[in-house]
N, C-alpha and C. Protein backbone atom coordinates (compact mmCIF):
# COMPACT_ATOMS: atom_id res chain seq x y z
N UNK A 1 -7.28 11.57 -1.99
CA UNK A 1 -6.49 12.57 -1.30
C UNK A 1 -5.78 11.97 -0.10
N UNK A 2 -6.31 11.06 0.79
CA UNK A 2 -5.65 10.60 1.75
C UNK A 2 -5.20 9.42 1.67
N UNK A 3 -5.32 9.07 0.49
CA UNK A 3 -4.46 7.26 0.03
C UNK A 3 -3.35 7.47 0.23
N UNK A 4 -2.61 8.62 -0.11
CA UNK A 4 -1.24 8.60 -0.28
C UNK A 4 -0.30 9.12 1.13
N UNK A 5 -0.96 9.49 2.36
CA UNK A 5 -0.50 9.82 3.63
C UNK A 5 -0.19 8.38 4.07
N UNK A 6 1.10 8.28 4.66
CA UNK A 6 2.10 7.30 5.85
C UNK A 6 1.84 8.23 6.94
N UNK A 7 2.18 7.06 7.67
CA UNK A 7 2.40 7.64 9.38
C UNK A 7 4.05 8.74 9.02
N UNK A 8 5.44 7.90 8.20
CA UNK A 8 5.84 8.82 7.82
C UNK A 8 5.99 10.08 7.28
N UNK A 9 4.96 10.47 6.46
CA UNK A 9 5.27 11.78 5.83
C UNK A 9 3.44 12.61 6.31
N UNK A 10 2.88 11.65 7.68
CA UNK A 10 2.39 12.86 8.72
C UNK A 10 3.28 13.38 9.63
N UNK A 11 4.27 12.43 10.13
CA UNK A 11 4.89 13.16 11.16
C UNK A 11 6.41 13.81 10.92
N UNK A 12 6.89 13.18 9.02
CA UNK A 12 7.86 14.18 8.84
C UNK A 12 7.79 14.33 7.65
N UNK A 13 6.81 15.47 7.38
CA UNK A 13 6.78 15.92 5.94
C UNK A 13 8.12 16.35 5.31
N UNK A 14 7.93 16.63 3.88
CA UNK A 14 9.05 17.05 3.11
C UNK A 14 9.36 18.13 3.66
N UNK A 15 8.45 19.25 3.79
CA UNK A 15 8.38 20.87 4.05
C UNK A 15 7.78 20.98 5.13
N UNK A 16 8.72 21.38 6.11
CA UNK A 16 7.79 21.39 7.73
C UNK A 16 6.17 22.80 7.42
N UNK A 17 5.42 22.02 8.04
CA UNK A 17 3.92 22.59 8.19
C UNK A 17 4.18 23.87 8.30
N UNK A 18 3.55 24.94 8.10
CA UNK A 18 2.70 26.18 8.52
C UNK A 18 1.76 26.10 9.21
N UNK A 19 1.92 27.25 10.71
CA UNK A 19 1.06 27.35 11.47
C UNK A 19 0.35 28.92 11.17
N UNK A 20 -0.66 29.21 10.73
CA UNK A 20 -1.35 30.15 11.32
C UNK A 20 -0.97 30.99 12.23
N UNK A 21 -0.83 32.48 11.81
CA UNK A 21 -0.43 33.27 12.86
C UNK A 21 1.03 32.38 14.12
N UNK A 22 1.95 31.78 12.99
CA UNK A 22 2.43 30.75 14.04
C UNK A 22 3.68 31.90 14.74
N UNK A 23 4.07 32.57 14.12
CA UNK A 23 5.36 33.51 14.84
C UNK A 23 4.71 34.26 16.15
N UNK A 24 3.15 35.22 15.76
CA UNK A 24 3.34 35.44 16.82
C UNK A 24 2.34 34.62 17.96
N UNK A 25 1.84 33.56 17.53
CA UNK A 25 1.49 32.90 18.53
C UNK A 25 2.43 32.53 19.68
N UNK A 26 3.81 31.93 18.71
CA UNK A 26 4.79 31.73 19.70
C UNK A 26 5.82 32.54 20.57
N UNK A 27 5.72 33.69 19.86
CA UNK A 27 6.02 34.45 20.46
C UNK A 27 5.37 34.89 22.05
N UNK A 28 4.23 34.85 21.97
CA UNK A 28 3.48 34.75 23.33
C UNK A 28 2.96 34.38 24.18
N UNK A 29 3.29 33.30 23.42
CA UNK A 29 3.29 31.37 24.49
C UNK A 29 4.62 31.70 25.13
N UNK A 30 5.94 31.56 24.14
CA UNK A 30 7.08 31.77 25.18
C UNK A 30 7.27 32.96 26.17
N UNK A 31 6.63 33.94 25.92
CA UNK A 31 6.51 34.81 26.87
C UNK A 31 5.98 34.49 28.25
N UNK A 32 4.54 33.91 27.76
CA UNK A 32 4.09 33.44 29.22
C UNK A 32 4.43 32.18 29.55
N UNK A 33 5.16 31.48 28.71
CA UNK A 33 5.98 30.62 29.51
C UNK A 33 7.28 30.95 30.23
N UNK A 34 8.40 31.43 29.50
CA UNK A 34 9.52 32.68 30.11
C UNK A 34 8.70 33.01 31.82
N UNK A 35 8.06 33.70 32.02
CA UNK A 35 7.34 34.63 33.25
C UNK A 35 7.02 33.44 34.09
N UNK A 36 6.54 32.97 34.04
CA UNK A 36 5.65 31.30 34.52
C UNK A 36 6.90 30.84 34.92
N UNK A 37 7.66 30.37 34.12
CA UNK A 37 8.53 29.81 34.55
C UNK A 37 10.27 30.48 35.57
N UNK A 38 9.67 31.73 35.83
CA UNK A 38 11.24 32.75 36.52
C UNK A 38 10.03 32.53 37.83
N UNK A 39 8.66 32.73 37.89
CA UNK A 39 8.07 32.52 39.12
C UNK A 39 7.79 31.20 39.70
N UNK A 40 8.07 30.21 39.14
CA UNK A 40 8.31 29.01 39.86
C UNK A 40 9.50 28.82 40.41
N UNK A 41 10.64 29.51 39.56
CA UNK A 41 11.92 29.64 40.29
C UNK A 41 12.14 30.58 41.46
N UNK A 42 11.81 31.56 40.56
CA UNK A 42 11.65 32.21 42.16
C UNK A 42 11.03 31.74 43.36
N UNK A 43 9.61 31.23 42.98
CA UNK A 43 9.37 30.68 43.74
C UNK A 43 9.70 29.84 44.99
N UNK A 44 10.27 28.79 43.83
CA UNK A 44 10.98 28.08 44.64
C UNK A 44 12.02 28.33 45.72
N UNK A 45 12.76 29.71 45.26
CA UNK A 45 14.30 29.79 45.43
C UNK A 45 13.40 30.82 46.97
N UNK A 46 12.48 31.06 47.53
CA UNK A 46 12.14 31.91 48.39
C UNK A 46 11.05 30.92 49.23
N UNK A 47 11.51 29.51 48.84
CA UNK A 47 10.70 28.69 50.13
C UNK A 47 9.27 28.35 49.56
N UNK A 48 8.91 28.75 48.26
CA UNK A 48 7.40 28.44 48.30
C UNK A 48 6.93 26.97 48.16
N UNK A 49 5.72 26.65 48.46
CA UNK A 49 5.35 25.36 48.19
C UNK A 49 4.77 25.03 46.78
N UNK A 50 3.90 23.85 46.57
CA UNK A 50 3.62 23.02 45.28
C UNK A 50 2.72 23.80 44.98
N UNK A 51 1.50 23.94 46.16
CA UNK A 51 0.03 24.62 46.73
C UNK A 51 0.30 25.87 46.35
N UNK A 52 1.16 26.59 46.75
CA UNK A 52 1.27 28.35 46.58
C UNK A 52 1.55 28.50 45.06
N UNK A 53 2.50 27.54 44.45
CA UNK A 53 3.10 27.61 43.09
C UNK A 53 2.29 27.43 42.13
N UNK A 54 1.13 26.70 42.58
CA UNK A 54 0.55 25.62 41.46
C UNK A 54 -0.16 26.72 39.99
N UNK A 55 -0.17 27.56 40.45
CA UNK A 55 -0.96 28.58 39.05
C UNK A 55 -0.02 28.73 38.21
N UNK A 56 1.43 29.00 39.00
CA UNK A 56 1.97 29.56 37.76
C UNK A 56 2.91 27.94 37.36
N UNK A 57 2.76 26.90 37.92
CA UNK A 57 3.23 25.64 37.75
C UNK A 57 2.76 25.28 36.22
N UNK A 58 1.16 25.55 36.87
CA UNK A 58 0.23 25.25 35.37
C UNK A 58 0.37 26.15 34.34
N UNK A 59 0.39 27.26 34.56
CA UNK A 59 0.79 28.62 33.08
C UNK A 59 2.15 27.72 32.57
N UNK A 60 3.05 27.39 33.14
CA UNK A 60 4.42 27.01 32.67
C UNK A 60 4.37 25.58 31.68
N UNK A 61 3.87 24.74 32.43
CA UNK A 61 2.96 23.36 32.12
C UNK A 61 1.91 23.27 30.64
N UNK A 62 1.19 24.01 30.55
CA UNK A 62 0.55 24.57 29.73
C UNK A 62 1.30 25.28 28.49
N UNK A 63 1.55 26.46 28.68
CA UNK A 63 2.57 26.79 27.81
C UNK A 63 3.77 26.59 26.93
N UNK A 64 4.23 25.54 27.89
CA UNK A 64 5.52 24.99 27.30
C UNK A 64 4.76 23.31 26.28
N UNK A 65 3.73 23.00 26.61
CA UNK A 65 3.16 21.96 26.11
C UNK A 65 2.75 22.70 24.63
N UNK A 66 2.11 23.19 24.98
CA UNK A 66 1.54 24.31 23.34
C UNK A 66 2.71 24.47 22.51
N UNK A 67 3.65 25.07 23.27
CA UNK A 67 4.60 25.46 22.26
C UNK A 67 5.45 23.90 21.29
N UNK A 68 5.89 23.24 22.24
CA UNK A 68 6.17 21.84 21.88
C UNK A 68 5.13 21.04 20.94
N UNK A 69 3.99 21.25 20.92
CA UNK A 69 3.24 20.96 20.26
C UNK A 69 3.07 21.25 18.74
N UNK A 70 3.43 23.10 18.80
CA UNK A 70 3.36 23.98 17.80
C UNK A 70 4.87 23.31 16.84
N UNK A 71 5.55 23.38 17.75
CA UNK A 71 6.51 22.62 17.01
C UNK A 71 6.55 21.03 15.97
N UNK A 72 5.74 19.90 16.94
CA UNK A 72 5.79 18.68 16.44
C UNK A 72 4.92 19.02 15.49
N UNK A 73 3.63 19.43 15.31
CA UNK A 73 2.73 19.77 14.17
C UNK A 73 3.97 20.40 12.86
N UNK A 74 4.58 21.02 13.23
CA UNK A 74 5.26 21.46 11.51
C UNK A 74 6.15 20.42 11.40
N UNK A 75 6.97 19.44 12.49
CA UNK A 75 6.90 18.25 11.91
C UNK A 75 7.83 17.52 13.46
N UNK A 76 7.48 16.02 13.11
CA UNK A 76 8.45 15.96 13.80
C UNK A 76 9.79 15.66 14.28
N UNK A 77 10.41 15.95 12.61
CA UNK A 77 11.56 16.10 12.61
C UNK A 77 12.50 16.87 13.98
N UNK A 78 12.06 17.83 14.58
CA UNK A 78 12.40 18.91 15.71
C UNK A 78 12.82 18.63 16.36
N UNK A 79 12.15 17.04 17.05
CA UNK A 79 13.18 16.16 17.98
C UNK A 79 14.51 15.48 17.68
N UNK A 80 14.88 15.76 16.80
CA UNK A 80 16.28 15.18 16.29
C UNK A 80 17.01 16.39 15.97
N UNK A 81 16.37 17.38 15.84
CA UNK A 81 17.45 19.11 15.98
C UNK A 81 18.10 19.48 17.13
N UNK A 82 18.54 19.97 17.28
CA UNK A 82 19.16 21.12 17.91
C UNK A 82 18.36 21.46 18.99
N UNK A 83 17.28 21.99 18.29
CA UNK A 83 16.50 22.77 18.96
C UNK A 83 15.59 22.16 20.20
N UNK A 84 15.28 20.39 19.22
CA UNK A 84 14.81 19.54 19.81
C UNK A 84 15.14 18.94 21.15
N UNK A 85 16.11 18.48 20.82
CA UNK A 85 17.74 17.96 21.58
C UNK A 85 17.33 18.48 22.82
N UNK A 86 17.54 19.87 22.59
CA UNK A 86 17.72 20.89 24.14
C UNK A 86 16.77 20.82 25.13
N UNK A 87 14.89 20.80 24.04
CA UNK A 87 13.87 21.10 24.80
C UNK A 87 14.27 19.25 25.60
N UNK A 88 13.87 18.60 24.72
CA UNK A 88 14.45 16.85 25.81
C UNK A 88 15.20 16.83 26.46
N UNK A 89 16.43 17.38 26.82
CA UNK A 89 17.46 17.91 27.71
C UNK A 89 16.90 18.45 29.00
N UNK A 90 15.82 19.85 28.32
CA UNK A 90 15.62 20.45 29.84
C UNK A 90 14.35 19.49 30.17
N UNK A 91 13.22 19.36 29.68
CA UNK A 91 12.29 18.04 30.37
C UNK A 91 12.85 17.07 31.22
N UNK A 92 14.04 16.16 30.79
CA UNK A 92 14.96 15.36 31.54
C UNK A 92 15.37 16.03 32.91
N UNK A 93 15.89 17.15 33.21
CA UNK A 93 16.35 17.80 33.77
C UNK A 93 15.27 18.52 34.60
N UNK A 94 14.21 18.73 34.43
CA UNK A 94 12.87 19.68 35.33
C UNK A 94 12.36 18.03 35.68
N UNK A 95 12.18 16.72 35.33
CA UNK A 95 12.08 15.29 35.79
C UNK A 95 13.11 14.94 36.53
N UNK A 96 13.87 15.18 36.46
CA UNK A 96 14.77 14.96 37.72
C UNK A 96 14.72 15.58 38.85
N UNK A 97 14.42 17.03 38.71
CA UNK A 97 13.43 17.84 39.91
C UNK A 97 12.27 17.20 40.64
N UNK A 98 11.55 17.12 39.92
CA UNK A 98 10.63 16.34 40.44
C UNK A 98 11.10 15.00 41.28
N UNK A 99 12.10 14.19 40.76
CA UNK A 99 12.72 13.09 41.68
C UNK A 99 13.41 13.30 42.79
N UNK A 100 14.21 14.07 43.00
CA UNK A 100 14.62 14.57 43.81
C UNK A 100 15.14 15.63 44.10
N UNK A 101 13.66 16.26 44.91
CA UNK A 101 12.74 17.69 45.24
C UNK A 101 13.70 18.68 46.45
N UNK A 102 14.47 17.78 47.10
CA UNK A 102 15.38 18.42 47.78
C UNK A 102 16.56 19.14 47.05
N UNK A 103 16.75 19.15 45.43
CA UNK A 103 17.50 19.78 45.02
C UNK A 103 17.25 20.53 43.55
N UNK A 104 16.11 20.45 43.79
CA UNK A 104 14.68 20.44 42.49
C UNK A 104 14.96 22.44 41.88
N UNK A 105 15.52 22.63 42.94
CA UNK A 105 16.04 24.56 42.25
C UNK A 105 17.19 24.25 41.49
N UNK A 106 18.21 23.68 42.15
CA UNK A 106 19.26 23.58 40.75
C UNK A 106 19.16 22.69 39.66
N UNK A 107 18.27 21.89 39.72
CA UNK A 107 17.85 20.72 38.48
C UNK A 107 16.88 22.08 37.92
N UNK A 108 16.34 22.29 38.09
CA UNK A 108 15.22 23.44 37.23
C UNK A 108 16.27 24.97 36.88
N UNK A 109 16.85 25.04 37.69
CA UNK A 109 18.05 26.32 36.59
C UNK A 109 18.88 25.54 36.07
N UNK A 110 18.95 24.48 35.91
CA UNK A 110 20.23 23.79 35.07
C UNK A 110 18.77 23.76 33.74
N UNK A 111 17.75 23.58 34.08
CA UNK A 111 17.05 23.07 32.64
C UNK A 111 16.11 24.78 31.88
N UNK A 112 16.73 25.40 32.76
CA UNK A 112 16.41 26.94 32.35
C UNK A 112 17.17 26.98 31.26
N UNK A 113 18.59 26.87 31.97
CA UNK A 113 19.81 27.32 31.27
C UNK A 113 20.15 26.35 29.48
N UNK A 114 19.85 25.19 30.33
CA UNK A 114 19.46 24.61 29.03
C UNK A 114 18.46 25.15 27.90
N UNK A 115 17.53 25.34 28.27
CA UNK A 115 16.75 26.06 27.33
C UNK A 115 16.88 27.12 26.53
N UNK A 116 18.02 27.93 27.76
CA UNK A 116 17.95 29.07 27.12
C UNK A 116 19.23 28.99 26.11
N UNK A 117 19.99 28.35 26.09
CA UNK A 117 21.21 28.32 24.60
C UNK A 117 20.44 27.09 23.79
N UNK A 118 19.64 26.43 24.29
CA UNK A 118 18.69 26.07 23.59
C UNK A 118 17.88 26.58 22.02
N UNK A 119 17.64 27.72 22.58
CA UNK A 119 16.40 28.97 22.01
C UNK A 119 17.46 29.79 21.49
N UNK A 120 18.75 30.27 21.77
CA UNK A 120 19.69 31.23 21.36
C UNK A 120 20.39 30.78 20.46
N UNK A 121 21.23 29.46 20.23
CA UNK A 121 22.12 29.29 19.54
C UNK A 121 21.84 29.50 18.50
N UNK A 122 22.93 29.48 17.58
CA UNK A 122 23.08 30.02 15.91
C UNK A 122 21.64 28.75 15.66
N UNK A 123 21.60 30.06 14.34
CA UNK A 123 20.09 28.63 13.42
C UNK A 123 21.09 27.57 13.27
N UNK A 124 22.19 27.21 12.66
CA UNK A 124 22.63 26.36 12.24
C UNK A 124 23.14 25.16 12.92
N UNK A 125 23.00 25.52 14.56
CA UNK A 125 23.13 24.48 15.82
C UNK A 125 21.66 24.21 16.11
N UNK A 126 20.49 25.13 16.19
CA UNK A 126 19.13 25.16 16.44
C UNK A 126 18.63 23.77 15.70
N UNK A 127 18.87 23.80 14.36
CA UNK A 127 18.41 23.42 13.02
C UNK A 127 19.24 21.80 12.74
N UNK A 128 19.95 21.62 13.31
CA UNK A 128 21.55 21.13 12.80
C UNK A 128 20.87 19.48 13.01
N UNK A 129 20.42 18.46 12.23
CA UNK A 129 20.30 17.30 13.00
C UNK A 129 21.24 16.31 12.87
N UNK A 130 20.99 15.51 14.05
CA UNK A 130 22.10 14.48 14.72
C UNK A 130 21.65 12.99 13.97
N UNK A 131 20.28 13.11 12.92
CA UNK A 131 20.22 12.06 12.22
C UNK A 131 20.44 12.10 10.88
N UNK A 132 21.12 13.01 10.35
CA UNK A 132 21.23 13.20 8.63
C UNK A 132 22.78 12.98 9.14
N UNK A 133 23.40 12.39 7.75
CA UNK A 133 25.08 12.00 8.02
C UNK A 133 25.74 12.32 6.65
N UNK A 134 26.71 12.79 6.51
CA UNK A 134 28.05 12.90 5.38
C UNK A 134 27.87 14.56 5.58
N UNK A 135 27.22 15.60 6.74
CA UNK A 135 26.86 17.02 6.77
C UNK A 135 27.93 17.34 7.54
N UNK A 136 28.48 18.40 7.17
CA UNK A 136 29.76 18.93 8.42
C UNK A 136 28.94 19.70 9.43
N UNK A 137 29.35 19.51 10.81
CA UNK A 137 28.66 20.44 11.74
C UNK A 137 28.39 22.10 11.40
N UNK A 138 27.41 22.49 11.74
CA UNK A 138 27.25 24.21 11.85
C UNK A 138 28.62 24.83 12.51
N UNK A 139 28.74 26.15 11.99
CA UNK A 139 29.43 26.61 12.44
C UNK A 139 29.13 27.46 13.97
């Protein structure tokens, strides 16, 4: 049974994985990530510190790890989507916050915003990857 598993076709099967209860799990990971993450902004955007933030730092931290996770498990093709693309976009972008903290509110709504046409765009930009070739772009 396991002679025939590669490192390739664990981490990009033919047919991305099934998760268990995976819709609405994620559904309520991103929720409490969504919330977690408008109160660190807010947070931020009203003077708070690392110390005052840090609970909902970690709900956000946490959450957004799970979900990313939930994702690479069905495969990890995801990072070469669309969908992928975006979440590495806003990480890049909430790491640059962290570098430089004196401007760490608009690096973290620039990687909101990212996220969020991220999560919205058509399936066919979501889905769309930047490593398959002779495919015409989504509409």
């Amino acid at each position: 049974m396991f002679r025939n598993w590669t490192l390739e076709s664990l981490l990009f099967p033919p047919e991305p994985r099934r998760v268990p209860w995976g819709r609405p799990l994620q559904v309520g990971l991103r929720t409490v990530h969504i919330v977690a993450m408008g109160m660190v902004l807010g947070g931020i955007a009203r003077g708070g510190d690392h110390d005052s933030l840090l609970g909902w730092i970690w709900a956000t931290v946490l959450s957004g790890t799970v979900l990313l996770g939930i994702d690479l498990y069905k495969s990890c093709a995801f990072l070469v989507q669309g969908s992928g693309v975006a979440v590495l976009l806003k990480l890049a972008l909430l790491g640059l916050g962290n570098i430089f903290p004196e401007s760490r509110l608009a690096w973290y709504v620039a990687g909101t915003a990212v996220a969020s046409v991220g999560s919205h765009m058509s399936s066919g930009w979501r889905h769309f990857s930047f490593l398959k070739t002779g495919i015409s772009r989504p509409e």
